[in-house]
Each structure stands twice: as structure tokens, then as C-alpha cells.
Protein backbone atom coordinates (compact mmCIF):
# COMPACT_ATOMS: atom_id res chain seq x y z
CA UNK A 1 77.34 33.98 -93.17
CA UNK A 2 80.14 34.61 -90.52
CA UNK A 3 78.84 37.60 -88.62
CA UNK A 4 79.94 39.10 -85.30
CA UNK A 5 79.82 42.80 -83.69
CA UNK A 6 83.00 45.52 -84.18
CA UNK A 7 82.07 47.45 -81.21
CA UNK A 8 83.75 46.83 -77.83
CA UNK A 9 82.85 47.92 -73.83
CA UNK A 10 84.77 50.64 -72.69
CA UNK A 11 88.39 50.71 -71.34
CA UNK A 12 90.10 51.96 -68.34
CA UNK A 13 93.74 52.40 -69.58
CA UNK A 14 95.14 52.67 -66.20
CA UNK A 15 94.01 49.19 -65.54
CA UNK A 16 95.80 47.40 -68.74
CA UNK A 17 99.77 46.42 -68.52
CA UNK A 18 99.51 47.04 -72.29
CA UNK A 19 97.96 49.58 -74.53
CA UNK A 20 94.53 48.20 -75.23
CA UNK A 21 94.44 49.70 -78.50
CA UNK A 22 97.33 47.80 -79.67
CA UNK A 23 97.56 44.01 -80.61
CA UNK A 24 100.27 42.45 -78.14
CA UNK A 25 101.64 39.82 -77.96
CA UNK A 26 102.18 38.19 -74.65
CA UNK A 27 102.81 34.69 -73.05
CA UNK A 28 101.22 32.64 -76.17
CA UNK A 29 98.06 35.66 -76.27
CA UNK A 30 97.07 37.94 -77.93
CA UNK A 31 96.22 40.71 -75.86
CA UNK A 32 94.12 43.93 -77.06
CA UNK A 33 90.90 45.22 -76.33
CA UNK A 34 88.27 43.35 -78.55
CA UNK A 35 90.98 40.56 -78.95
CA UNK A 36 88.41 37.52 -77.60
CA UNK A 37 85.10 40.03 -77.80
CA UNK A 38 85.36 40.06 -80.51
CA UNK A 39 87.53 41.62 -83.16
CA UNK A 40 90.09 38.91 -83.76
CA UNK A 41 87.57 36.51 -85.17
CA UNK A 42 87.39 38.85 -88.34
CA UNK A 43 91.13 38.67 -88.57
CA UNK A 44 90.45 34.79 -88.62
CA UNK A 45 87.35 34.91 -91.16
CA UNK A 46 90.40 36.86 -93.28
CA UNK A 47 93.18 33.99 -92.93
CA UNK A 48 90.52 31.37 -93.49
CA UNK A 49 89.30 32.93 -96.67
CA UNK A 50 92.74 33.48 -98.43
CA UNK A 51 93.06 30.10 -97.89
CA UNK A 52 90.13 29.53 -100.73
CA UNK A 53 90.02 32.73 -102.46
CA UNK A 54 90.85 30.86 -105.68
CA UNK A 55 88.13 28.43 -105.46
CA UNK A 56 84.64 28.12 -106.89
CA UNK A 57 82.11 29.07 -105.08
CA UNK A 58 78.78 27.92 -105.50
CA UNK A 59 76.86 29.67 -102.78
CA UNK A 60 78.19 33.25 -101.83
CA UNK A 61 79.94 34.48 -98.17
CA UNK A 62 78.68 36.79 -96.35
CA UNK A 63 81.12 38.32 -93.53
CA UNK A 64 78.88 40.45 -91.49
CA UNK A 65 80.26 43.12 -88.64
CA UNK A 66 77.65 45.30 -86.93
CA UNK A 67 77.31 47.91 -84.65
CA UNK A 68 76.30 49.02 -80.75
CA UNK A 69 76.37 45.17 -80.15
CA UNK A 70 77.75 46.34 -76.48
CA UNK A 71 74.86 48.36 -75.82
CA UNK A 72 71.71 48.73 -78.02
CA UNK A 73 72.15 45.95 -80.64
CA UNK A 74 71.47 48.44 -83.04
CA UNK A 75 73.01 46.95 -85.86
CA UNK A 76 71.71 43.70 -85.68
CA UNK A 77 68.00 44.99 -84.58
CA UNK A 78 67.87 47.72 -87.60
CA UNK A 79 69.22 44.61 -89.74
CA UNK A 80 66.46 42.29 -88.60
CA UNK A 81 63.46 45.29 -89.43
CA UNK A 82 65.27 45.64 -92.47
CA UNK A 83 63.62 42.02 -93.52
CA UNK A 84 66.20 41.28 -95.84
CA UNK A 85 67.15 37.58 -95.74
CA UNK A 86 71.02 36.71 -95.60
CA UNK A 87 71.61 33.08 -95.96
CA UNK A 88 70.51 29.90 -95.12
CA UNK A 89 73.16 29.53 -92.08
CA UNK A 90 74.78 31.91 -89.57
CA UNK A 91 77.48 31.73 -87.67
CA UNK A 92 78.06 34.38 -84.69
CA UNK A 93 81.76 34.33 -83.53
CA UNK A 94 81.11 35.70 -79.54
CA UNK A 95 83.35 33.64 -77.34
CA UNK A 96 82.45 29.95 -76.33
CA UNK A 97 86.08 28.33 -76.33
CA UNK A 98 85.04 26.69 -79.97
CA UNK A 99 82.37 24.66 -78.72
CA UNK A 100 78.75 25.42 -80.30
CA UNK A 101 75.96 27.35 -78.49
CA UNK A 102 72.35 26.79 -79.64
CA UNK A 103 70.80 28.44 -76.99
CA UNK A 104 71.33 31.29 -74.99
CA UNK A 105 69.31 33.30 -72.28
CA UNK A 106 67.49 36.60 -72.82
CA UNK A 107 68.51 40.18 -71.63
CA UNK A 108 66.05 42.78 -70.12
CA UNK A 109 68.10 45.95 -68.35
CA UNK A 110 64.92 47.55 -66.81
CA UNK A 111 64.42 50.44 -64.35
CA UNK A 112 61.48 51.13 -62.17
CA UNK A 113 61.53 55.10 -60.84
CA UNK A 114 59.22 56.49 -58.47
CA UNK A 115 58.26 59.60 -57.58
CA UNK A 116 56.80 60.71 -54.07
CA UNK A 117 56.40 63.82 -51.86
CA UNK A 118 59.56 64.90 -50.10
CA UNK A 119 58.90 66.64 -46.24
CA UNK A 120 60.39 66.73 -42.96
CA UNK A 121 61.18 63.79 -41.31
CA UNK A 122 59.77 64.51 -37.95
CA UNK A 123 55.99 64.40 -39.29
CA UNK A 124 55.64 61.47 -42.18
CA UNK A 125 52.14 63.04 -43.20
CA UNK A 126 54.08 66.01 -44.97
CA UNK A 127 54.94 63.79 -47.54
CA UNK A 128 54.96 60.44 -49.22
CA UNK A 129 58.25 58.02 -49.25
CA UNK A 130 59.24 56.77 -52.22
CA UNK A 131 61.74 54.58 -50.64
CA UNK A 132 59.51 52.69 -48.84
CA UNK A 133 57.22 52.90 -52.08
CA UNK A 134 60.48 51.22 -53.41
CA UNK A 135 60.53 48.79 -50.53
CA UNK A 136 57.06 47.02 -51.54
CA UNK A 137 58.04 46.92 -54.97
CA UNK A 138 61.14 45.15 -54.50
CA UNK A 139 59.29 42.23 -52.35
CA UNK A 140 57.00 42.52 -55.64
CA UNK A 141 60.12 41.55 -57.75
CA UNK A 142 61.45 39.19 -55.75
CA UNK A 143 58.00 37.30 -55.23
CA UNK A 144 58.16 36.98 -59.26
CA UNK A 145 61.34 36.05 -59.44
CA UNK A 146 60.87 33.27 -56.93
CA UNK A 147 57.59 32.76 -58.70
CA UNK A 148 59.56 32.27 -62.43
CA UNK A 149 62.02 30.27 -60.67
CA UNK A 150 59.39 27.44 -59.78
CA UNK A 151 57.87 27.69 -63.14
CA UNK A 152 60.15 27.65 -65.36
CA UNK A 153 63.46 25.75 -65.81
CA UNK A 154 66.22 24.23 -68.30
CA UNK A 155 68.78 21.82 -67.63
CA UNK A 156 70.66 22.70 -70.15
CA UNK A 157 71.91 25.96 -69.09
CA UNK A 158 74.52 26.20 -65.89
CA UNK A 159 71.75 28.12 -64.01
CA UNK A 160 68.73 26.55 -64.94
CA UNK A 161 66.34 29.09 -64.01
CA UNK A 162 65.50 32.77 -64.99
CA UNK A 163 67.25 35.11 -63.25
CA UNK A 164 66.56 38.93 -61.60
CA UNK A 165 69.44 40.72 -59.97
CA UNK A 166 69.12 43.85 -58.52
CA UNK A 167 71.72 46.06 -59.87
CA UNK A 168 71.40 49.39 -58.55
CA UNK A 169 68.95 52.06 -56.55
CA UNK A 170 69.33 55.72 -55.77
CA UNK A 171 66.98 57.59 -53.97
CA UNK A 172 66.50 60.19 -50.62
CA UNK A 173 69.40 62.90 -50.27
CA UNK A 174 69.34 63.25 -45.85
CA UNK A 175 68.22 61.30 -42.92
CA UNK A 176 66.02 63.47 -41.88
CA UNK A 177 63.96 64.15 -45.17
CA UNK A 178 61.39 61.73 -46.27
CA UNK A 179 62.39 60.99 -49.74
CA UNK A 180 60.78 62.20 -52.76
CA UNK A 181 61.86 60.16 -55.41
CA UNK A 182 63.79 56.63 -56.05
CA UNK A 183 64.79 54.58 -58.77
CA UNK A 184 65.70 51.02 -58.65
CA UNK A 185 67.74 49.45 -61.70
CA UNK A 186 67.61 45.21 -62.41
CA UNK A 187 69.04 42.81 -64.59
CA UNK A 188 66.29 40.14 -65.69
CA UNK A 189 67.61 36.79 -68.08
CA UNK A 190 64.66 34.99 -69.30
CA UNK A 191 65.13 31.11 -70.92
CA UNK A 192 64.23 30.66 -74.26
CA UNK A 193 60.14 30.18 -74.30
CA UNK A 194 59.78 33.40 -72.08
CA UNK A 195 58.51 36.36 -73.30
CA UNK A 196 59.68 39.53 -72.51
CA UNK A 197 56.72 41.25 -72.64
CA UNK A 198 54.45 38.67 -70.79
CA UNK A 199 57.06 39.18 -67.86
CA UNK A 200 56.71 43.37 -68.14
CA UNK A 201 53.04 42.99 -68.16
CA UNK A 202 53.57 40.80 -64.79
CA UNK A 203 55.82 43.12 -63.52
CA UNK A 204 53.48 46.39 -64.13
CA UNK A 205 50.58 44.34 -62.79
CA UNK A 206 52.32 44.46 -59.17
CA UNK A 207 53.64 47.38 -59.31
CA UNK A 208 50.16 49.46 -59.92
CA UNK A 209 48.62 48.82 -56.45
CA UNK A 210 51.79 50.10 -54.79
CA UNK A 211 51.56 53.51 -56.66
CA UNK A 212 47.50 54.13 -55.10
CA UNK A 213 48.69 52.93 -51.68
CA UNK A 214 51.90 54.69 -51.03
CA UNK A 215 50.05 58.04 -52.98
CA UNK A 216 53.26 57.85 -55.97
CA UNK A 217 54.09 58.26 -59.18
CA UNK A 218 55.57 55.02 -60.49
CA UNK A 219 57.35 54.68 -64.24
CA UNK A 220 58.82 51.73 -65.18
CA UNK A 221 60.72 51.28 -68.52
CA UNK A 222 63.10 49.33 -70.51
CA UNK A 223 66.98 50.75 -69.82
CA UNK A 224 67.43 49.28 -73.85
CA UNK A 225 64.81 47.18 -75.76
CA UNK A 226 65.54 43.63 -75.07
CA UNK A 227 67.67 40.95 -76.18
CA UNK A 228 65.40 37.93 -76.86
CA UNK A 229 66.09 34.39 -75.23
CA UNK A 230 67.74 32.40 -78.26
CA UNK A 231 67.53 28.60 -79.18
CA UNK A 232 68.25 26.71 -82.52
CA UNK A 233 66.60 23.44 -82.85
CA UNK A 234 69.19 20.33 -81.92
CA UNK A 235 68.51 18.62 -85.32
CA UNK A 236 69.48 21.77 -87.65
CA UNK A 237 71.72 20.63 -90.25
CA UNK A 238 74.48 24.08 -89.14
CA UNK A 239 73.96 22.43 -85.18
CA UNK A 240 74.53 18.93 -86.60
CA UNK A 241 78.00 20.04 -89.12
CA UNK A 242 79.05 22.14 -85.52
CA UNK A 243 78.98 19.15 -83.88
CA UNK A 244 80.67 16.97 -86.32
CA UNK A 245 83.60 19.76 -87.03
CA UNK A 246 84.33 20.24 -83.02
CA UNK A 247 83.70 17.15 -81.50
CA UNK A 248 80.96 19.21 -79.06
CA UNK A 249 77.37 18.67 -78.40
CA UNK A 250 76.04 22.11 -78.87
CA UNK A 251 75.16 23.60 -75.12
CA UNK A 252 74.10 26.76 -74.07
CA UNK A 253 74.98 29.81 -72.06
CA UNK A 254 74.03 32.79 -69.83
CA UNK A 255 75.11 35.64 -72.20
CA UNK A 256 72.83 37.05 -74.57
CA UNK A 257 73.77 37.65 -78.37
CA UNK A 258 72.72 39.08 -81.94
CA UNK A 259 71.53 35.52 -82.75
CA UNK A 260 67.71 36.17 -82.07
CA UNK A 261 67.63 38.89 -85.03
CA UNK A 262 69.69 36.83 -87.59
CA UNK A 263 67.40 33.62 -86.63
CA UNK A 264 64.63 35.99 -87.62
CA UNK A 265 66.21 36.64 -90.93
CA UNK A 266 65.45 32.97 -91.63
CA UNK A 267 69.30 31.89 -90.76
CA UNK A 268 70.01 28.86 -89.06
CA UNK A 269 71.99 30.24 -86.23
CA UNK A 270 74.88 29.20 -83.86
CA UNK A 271 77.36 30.60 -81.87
CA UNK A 272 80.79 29.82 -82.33
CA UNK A 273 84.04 31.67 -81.51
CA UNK A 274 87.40 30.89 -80.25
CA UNK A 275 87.71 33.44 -77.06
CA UNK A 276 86.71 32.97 -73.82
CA UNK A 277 83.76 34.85 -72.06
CA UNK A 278 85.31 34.60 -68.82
CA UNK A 279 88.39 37.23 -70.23
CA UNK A 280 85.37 39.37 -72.23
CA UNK A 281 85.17 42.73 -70.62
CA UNK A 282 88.41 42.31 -68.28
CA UNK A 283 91.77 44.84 -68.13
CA UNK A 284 94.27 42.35 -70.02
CA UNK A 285 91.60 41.06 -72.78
CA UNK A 286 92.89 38.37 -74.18
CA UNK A 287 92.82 35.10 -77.27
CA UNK A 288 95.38 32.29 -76.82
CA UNK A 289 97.49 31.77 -79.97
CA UNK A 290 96.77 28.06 -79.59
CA UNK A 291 93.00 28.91 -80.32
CA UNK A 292 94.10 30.41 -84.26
CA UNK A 293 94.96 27.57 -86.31
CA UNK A 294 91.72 25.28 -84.78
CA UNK A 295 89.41 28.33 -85.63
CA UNK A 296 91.17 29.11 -89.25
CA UNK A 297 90.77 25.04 -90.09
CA UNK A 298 87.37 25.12 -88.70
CA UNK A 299 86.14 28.48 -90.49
CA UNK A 300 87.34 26.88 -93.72
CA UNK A 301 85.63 23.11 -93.42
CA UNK A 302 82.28 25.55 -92.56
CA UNK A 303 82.86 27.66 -95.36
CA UNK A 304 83.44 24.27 -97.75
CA UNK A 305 80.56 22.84 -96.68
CA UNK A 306 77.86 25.34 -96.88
CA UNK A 307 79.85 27.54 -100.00
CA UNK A 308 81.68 25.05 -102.23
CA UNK A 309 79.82 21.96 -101.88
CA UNK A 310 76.93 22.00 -104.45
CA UNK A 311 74.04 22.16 -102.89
């Protein structure tokens, strides 16, 4: 199965020297919005399969494009409750340059909102601050972060450790009014072996002294269900053929994917496009022309291999 997502982030046209919604060509690129993340892999999956249209198969293609990849994973999460098995192998074409990815950290978007008791400033018994509420509870967060950081570690990724990154907080609306409510909005990437919900139970397990001592109301919620740390095991026979077809020891990045719900489907899974992440979700979105004919030849030795080889 060649799968990847036909979504894309949103565009500010003002900031593109071409029109995003048109495939350009420009300096050796091509230059469009989705052209690396990830729409012109499916014009690749195309070119490599004319290429063998005429020949037999013996184990059938599937060419898989879902939805809300940006945002929700929708597509790939209904897929996976769906239970319907797709294949024996998977390959997701995000950008990694052509090299293979077998692992891959998790995503939590989370948001913690508090409510207190607004009042004047001049007396802080009229009310209770949430902002200082929100004070504690970021020490909290950065005590488990530090915490997760010690505990838990792979080489294998650029940043070794888990990460937390406070994103964003709103909260108060004047100096001189003790602020009612607050919300705080983080970024947490797990390695594969965390659990997400092991580290939300950790997280709630701070934060529910803080709500009895400041006198608050604190929520805290999932922005969008997870995406779950990823990793295929180094001797899989679609991680060993990777290897042998690029020349690359399968590695492992930051981003998260839709690999976690095909893997679940009972696919071997691997990550494995020609774009670069470090143009993904940039003005000026770009694939270099000198990436096409690598990925077509490569497509088609994968698609030989697992589809016209008996097996």
C-alpha cells in the first residue's frame, strides 16, 4: 500500500511569489502548495504505476489518500476503527528526503483552562487569580517535563528526549483586575514506549491540588486526540527492502504521522517520501525535480517486490 494524506495547512497568498494553487515550475522545483506535503507523491505513485500497468500482478496495490491529516487525522483514525486490514506493507510518503523513517515521536496538542474569581485589584480577597493559579501549574509542567527528560531517552532521534513547549496562554483583561480566568495551550512529543494517557493521568495528578489551593476551577483537555509515538521493528522485511533500495539505515524523526493507525491495521509501516520537512508548511512550498526520477524508480522496485514477485 502507498498511502499518504490529500489535505494541506492553510495558505497566506500574500506571502507566496507564485499562486499556491498552481503547480510552478521554478529553478529545478516544483513549487505549489502540497508540492513536498504531500500531494506530488500521488502524481509519482501515478508515473510509477504506468510504468507496470501491463504487468501481472500477483498481490494487489493499494494507493491510499486520506483526509484532515493536517489537523484531526480523521481519515486515518476512522480507517484504523474501521478494523479492516489493508496489506501486509505500508508505505507513507510524508517528506524525509528518500531516506526511511521507522520511528517517529508522538503528538499531544493539550490545553489546561482555569477558571477563578475576578475582583478589584486593590483587595486580592475579592477574588481568586487564575493567573497565578496558572503560575503553579506551569512549574507543575515543567517539573514533569524535566522529570520525563531524565527518564526517558532515545538516541536515535535528533532530540533524544520528550519534549513540552509551551505554546500559548491568554488570560486577565486590566492591571488592575485580578483575573478570572486563564488558559494555557502546550505542545507535548512523547518517544515511542510512552503513553499518552499515562502522561495525562500525570499531568491531572498535579494539577488537582492547585485547583483546592488557589479556590479554581481547573479543565484540562486534549486540543485533538493524539497522534501516537510510532516505531517499526529494525528487522521488518519493508525496513530491511527500504534499506537495500536507498542505501539508508532507517532513522527517525520529530514529526508525527498516520503510521501508528496503519501499523494497527497489521501493516508493516515506513515512512518514505521525496520532499523535505524543512520546506513543509513554508510560503514557496516546494519538491526539487531532481527528487522525481529516484522516487518513480524507487516506487516501482517497491511495488515489484511486494506486488509482482510471487510470494
Amino acid at each position: 500500500m502507498l498511502a499518504g494524506h490529500s489535505d494541506t495547512v492553510p495558505f497566506d497568498e500574500a506571502l507566496w511569489k507564485t499562486d499556491p494553487l498552481k503547480l510552478t515550475e521554478v529553478d529545478g522545483r516544483w513549487v505549489g502548495l502540497g508540492s513536498c506535503d504531500m500531494k506530488g507523491f500521488f502524481a509519482l505513485i501515478i508515473e510509477a504505476v504506468r510504468g507496470l500497468i501491463d504487468q501481472p500482478f500477483k498481490q494487489p496495490l493499494l494507493i491510499l489518500a486520506t483526509c484532515d491529516e493536517e489537523s484531526s487525522m480523521a481519515g486515518a483514525r476512522a480507517l484504523a476503527e474501521a478494523g479492516r486490514p489493508l496489506g501486509r506493507a505500508a508505505v507513507i510518503g510524508e517528506p524525509t528526503g528518500l531516506k526511511p523513517i521507522r520511528l517517529h515521536k508522538g503528538v499531544m496538542m493539550e490545553r489546561i483552562h482555569i477558571l477563578g474569581r475576578s475582583g478589584h485589584s486593590s483587595d486580592p480577597s475579592l477574588g481568586h487569580s487564575a493567573l497565578e493559579a496558572m503560575h503553579d501549574a506551569i512549574s507543575e509542567l515543567k517539573g514533569l517535563r524535566t522529570q520525563w527528560q531524565a527518564q526517558y531517552r532515545n538516541p536515535q532521534f535528533t532530540v533524544p528526549q520528550p519534549t513540552l513547549n509551551l505554546g500559548c496562554i491568554h488570560g486577565g483583561d486590566n492591571p488592575n483586575r485580578i483575573c478570572g480566568q486563564c488558559s494555557l495551550e502546550f505542545d507535548l512529543r512523547p518517544l515511542p514506549g510512552m503513553d499518552p494517557e499515562v502522561l495525562r493521568a500525570a499531568i491531572r495528578h498535579k494539577l488537582e491540588p492547585l485547583a483546592e489551593l488557589h479556590q479554581v476551577k481547573i479543565d484540562y483537555a486534549p486540543l485533538f486526540p493524539e497522534c501516537a509515538p510510532f516505531e517499526q521493528a529494525a528487522d521488518a522485511e519493508l525496513v530491511r527492502v527500504a534499506e537495500r533500495l536507498t542505501g539508508h539505515t532507517a532513522a527517525a524523526v520529530a514529526f508525527g504521522t498516520e503510521a501508528p493507525y496503519l501499523q494497527r491495521l497489521g501493516c508493516e509501516t515506513l515512512v518514505l517520501g521525496p520532499g523535505d520537512i524543512a520546506c513543509a508548511h513554508q510560503p514557496g512550498e516546494y519538491l526539487e525535480m531532481s527528487r522525481l526520477d529516484p522516487t518513480v524508480r524507487l516506487l516501482r522496485q517497491l511495488i515489484e517486490h511486494y506486488c509482482l514477485t510471487p510470494q
